[in-house]
N, C-alpha and C. Protein backbone atom coordinates (compact mmCIF):
# COMPACT_ATOMS: atom_id res chain seq x y z
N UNK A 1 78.81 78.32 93.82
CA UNK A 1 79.95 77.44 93.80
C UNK A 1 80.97 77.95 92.79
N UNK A 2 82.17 77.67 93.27
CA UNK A 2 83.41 78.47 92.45
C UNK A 2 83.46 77.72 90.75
N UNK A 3 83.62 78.31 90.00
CA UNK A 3 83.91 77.44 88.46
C UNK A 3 85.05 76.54 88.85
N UNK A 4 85.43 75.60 88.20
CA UNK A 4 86.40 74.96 88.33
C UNK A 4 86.69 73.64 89.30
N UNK A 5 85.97 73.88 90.51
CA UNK A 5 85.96 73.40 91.42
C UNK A 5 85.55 71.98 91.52
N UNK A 6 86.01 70.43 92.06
CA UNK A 6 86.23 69.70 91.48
C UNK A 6 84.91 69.17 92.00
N UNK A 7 84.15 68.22 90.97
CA UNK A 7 82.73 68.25 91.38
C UNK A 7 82.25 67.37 93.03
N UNK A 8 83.20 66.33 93.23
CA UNK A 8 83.23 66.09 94.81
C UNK A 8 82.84 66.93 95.57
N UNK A 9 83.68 68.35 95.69
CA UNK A 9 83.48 69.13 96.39
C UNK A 9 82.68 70.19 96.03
N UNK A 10 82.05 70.26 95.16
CA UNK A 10 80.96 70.63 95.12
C UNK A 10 79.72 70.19 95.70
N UNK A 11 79.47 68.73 95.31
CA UNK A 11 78.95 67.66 96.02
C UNK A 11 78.46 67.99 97.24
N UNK A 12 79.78 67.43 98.05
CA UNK A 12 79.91 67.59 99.65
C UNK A 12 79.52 69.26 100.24
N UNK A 13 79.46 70.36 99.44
CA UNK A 13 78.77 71.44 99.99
C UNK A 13 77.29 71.77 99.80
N UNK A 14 77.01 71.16 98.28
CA UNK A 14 75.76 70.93 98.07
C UNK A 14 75.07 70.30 99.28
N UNK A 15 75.69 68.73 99.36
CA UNK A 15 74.50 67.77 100.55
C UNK A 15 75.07 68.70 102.00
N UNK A 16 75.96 69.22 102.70
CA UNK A 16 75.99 69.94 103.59
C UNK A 16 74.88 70.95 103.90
N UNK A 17 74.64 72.03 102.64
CA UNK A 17 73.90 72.69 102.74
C UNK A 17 72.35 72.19 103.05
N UNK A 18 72.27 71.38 102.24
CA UNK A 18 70.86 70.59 102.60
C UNK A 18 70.70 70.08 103.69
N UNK A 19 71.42 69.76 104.59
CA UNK A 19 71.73 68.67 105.57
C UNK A 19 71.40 70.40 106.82
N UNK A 20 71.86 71.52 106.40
CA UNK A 20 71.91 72.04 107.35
C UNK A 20 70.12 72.81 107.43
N UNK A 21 69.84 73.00 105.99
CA UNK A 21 68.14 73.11 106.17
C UNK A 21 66.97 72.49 106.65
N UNK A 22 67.56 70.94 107.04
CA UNK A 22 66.65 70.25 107.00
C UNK A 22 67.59 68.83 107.23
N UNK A 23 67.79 68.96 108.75
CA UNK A 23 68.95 68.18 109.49
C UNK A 23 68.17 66.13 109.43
N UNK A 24 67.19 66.13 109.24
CA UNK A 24 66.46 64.95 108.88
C UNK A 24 66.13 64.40 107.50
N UNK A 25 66.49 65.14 106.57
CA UNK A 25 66.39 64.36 105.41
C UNK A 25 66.84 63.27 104.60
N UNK A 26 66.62 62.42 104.06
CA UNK A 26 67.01 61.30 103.68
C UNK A 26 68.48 61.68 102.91
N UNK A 27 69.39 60.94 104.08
CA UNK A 27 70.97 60.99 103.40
C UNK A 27 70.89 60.32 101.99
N UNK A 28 70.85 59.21 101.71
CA UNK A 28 71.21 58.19 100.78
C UNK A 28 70.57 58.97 99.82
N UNK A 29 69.13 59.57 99.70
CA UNK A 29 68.20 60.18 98.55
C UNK A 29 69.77 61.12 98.08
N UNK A 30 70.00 62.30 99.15
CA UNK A 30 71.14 63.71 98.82
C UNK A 30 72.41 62.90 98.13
N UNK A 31 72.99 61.31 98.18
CA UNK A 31 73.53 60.97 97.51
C UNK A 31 73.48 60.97 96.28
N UNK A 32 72.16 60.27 95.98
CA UNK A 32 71.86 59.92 94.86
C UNK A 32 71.37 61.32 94.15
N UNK A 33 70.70 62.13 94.25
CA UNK A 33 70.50 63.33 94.03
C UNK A 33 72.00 64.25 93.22
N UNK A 34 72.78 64.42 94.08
CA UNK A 34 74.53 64.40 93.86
C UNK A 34 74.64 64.09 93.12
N UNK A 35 75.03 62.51 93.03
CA UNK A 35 75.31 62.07 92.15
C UNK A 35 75.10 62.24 90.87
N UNK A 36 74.18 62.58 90.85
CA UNK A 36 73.35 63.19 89.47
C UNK A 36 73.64 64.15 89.03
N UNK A 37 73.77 65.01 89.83
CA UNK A 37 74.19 66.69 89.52
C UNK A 37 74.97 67.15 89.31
N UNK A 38 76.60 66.05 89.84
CA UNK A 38 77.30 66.80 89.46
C UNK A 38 78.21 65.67 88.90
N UNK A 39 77.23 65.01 88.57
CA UNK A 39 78.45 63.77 87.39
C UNK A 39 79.29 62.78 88.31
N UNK A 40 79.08 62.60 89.48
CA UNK A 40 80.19 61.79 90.21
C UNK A 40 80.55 60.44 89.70
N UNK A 41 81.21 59.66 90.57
CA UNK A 41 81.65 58.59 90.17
C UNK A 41 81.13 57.49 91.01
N UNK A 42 81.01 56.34 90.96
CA UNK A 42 80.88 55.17 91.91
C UNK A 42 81.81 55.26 92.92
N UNK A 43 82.70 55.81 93.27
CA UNK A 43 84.10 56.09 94.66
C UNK A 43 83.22 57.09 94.60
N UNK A 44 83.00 58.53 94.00
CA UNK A 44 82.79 59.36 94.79
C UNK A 44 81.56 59.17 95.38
N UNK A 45 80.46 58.59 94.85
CA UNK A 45 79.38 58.25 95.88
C UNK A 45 79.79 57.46 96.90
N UNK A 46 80.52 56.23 97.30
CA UNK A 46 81.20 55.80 98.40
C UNK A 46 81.71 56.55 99.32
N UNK A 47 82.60 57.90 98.91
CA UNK A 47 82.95 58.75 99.82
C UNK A 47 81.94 58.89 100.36
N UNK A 48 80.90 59.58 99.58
CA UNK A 48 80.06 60.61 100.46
C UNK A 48 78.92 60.15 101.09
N UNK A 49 79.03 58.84 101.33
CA UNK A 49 78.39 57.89 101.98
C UNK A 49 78.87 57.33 103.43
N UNK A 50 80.55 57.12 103.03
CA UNK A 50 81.01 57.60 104.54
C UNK A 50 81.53 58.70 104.90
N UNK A 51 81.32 60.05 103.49
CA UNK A 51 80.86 61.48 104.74
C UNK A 51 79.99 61.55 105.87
N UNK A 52 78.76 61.61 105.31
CA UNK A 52 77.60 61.19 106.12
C UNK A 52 77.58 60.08 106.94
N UNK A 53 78.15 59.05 107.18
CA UNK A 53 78.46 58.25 108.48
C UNK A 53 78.81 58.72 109.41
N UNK A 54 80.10 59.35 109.27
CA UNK A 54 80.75 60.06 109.92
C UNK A 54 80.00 60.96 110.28
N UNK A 55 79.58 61.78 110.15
CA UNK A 55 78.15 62.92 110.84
C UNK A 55 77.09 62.61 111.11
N UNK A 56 76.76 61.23 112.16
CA UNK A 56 75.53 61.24 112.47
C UNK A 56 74.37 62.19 112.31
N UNK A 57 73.15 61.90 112.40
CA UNK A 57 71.98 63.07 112.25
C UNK A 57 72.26 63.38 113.67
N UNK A 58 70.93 64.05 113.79
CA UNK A 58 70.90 64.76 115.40
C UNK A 58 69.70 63.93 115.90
N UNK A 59 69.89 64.16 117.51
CA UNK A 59 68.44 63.42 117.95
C UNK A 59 67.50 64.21 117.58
């Protein structure tokens, strides 16, 4: 991940990446996980809560 880069979007490539290893894993956990990691905020966990809405899993 680039230095600088604002930790949201760090975030959102982090749980992407995960999401793409292992297309069934518990969304809300990769939130909270996030959240942790890269310092977010209460909005930014909201975002990325309806990131993941927005991208259903797969059947």
């Amino acid at each position: 991940m680039a230095q600088g880069e604002a930790p949201l979007v760090q975030a959102v490539r982090w749980i992407d990446d995960r999401l793409r290893d292992d297309p069934h894993v518990n969304r809300l956990q990769l939130v909270e996980e996030a959240s942790k990691q890269f310092d977010l905020t209460p909005v930014d966990e909201e975002f990325l809560i309806r990131h993941l809405a927005a991208h259903p899993k797969p059947a």
